[in-house]
Protein backbone atom coordinates (compact mmCIF):
# COMPACT_ATOMS: atom_id res chain seq x y z
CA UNK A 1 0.00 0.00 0.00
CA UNK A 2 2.59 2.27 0.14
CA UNK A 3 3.64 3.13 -3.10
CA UNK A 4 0.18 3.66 -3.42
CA UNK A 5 0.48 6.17 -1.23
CA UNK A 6 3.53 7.94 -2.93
CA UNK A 7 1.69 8.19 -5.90
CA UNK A 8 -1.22 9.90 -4.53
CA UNK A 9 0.62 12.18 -2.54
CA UNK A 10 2.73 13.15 -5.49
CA UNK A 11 -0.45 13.52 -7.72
CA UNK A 12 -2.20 15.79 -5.64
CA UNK A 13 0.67 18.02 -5.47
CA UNK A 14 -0.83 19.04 -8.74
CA UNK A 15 -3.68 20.69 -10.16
CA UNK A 16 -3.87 18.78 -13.30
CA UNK A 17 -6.63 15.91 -13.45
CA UNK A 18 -4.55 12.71 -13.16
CA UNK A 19 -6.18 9.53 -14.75
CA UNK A 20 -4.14 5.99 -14.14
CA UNK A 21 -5.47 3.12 -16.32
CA UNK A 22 -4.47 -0.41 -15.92
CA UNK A 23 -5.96 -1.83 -19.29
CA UNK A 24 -9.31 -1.81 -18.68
CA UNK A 25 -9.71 -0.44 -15.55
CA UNK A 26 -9.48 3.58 -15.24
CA UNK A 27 -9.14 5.42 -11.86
CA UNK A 28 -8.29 8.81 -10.02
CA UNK A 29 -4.56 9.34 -9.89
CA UNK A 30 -5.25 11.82 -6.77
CA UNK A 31 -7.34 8.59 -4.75
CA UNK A 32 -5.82 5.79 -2.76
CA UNK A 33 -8.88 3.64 -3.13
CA UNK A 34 -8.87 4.00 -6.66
CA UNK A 35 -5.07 3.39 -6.77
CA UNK A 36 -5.79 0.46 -4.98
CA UNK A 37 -8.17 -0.85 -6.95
CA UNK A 38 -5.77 -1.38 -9.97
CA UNK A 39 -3.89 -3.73 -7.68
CA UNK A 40 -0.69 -2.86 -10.20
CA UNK A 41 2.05 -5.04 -8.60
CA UNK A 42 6.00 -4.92 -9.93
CA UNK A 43 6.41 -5.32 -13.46
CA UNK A 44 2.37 -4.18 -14.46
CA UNK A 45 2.17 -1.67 -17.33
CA UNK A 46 0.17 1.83 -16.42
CA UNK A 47 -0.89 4.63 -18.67
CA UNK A 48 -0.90 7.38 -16.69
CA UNK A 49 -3.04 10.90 -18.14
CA UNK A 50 -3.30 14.19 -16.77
CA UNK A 51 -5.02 17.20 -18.12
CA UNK A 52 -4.78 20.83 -16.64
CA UNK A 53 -1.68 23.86 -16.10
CA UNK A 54 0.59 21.53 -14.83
CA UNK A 55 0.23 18.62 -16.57
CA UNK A 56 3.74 17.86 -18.16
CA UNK A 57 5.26 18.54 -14.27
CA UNK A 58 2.62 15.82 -13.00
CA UNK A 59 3.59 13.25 -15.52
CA UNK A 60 7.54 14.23 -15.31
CA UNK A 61 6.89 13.67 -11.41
CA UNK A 62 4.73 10.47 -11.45
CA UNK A 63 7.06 8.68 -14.12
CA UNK A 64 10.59 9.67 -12.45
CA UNK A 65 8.33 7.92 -8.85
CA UNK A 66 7.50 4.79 -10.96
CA UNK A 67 10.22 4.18 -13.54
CA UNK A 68 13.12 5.68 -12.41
CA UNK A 69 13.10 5.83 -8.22
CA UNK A 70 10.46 2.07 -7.89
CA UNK A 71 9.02 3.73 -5.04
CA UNK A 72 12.32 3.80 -2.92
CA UNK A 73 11.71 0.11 -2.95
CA UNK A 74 14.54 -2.62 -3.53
CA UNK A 75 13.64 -4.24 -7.43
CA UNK A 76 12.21 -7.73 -7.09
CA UNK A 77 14.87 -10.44 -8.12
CA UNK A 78 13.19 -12.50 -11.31
C-alpha cells in the first residue's frame, strides 16, 4: 500500500486531473482507493493521463516515482 500512497501524494501536489489506467480499468490518480483498486504489482504496465496547467510537471513527477526511483523500494529479483 505504500507506493500507493507515494503516488497519490505526489499527484495531488498538482492541479492537473490525473487519470491511471491499468488496461481496462481507469481510476483517479489523486485517490488511494482508486489506486488500490488497480492492484498494479512490480512489473504491471500503467498509462498514466493528466489534463490541466501543470500537466507535463505531474507526468515528469509520477514517471521519475514509478520508472526511475520504484518507489524507494529494492527491485524484485526474477
Amino acid at each position: 500500500m505504500r507506493p500507493a500512497m507515494q503516488f497519490v501524494d505526489i499527484a495531488n501536489r498538482f492541479d492537473s486531473e490525473i487519470n491511471v489506467s491499468n488496461g481496462d480499468t481507469n481510476v483517479d490518480g489523486k485517490s488511494i482507493m482508486n489506486i488500490s483498486m488497480l492492484a498494479a504489482t512490480c512489473g504491471t504496465k500503467l498509462k498514466i493521463r493528466a489534463k490541466g496547467p501543470d500537466a507535463q510537471e505531474a507526468i515528469k513527477a509520477l514517471r521519475e516515482l514509478v520508472e526511475e526511483k520504484h518507489f524507494n523500494e529494492p527491485t524484485p529479483k526474477r
